[in-house]
C-alpha atoms as a PDB file:
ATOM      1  CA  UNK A   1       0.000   0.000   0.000  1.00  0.00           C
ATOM      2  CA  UNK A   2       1.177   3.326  -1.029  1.00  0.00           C
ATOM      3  CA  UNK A   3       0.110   5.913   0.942  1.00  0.00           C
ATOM      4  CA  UNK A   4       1.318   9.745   0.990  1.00  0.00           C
ATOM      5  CA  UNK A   5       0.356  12.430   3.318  1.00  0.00           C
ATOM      6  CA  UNK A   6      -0.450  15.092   1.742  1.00  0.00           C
ATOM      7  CA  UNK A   7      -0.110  18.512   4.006  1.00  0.00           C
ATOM      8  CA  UNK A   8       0.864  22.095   3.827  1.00  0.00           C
ATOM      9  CA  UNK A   9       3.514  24.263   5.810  1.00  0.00           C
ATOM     10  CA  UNK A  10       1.713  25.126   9.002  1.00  0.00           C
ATOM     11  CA  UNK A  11      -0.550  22.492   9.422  1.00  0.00           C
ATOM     12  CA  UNK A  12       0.344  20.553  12.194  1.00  0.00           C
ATOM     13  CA  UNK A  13       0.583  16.607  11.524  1.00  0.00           C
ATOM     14  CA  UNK A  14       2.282  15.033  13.833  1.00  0.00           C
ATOM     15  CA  UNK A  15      -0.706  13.359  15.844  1.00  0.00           C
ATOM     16  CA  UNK A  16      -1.432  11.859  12.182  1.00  0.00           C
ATOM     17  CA  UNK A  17       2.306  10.685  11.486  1.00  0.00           C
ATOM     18  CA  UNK A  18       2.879   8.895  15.226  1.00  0.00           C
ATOM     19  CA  UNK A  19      -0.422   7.251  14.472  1.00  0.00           C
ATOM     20  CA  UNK A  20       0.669   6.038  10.953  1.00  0.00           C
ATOM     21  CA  UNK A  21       4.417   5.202  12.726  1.00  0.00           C
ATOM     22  CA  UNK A  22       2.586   3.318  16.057  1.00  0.00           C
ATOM     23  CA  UNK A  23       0.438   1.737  13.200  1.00  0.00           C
ATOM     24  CA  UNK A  24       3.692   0.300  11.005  1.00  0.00           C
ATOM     25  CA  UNK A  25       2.232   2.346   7.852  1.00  0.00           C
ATOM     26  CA  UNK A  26       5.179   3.763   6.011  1.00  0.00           C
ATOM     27  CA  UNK A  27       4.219   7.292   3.808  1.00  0.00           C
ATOM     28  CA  UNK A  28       5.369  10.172   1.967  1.00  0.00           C
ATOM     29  CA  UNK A  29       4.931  13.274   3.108  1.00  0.00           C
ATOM     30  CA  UNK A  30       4.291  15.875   0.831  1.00  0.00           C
ATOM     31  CA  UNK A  31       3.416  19.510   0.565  1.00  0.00           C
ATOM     32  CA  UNK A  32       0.757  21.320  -1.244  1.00  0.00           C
ATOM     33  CA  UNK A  33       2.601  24.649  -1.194  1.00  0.00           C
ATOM     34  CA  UNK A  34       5.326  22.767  -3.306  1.00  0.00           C
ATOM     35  CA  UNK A  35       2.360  20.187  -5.504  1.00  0.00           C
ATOM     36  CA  UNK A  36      -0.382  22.163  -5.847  1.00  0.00           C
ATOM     37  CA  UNK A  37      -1.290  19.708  -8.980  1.00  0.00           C
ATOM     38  CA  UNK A  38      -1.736  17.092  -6.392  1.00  0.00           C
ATOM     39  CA  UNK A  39      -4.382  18.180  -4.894  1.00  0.00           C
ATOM     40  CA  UNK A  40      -5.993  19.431  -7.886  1.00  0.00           C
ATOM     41  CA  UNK A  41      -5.813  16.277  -9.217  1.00  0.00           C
ATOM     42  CA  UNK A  42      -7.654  14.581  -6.603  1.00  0.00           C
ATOM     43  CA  UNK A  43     -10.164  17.399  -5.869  1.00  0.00           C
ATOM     44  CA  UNK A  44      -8.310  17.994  -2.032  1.00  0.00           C
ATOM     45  CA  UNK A  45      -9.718  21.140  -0.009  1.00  0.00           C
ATOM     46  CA  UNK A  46      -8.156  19.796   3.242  1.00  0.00           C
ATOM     47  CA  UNK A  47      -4.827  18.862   4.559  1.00  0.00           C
ATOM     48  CA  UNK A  48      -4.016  16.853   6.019  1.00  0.00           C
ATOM     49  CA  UNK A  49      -5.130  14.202   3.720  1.00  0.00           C
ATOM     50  CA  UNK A  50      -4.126  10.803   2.960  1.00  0.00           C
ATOM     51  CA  UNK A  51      -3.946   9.142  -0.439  1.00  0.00           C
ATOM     52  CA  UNK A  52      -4.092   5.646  -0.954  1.00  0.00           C
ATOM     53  CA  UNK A  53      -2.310   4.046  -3.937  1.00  0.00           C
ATOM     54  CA  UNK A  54      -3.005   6.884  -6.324  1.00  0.00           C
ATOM     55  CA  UNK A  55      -6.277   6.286  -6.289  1.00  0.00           C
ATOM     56  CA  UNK A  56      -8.184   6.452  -2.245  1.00  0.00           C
ATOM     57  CA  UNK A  57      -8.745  10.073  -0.599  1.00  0.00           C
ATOM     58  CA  UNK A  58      -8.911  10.368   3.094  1.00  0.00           C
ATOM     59  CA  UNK A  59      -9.587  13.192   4.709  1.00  0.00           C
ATOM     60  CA  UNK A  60      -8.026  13.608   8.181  1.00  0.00           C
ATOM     61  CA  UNK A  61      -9.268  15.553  11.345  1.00  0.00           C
ATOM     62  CA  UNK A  62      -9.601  15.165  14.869  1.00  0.00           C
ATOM     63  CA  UNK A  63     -12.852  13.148  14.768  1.00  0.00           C
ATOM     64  CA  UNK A  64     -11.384  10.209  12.044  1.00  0.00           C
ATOM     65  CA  UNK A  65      -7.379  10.552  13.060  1.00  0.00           C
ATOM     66  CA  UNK A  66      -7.857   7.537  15.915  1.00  0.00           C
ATOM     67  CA  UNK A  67      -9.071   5.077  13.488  1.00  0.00           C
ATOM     68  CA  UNK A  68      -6.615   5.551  11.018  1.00  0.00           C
ATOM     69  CA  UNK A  69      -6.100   1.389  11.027  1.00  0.00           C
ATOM     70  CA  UNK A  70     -10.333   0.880  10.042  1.00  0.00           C
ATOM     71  CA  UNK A  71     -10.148   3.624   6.913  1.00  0.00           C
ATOM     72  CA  UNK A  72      -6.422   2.513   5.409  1.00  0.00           C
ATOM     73  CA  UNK A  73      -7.985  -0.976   5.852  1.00  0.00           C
ATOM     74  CA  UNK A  74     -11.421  -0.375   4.400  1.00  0.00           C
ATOM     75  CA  UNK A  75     -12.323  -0.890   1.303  1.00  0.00           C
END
């Protein structure tokens, strides 16, 4: 599973990364500020978001970030 984390300058991630690090999920982090064609190719209004193998959008806030296992696993 590919999965990049897709984020800009001040947002502050780093409740989602030790969650994704405590969960053994490796990702990319990336910046909108420096691929703003990322997230206009996948329609993204909101960072942080997760992408799943080029092809999944997650959108990550404080009511979803705990169950970060359930939505990487869904399908």
């Amino acid at each position: 599973m590919k999965i990049t984390l897709l984020t800009s300058e001040p947002c502050n991630c780093i409740a989602v990364e030790k969650e994704l690090q405590a969960l053994g999920f490796a990702y990319e982090r990336r910046y909108v500020e420096d691929e703003p064609e990322i997230a206009e190719r996948f329609g993204i209004r909101h960072c942080p978001t997760l992408i799943i193998d080029e092809r999944r959008v997650i959108a990550i806030d404080e009511a979803n970030a705990a169950q970060l296992r359930q939505l990487l696993t869904a399908d």
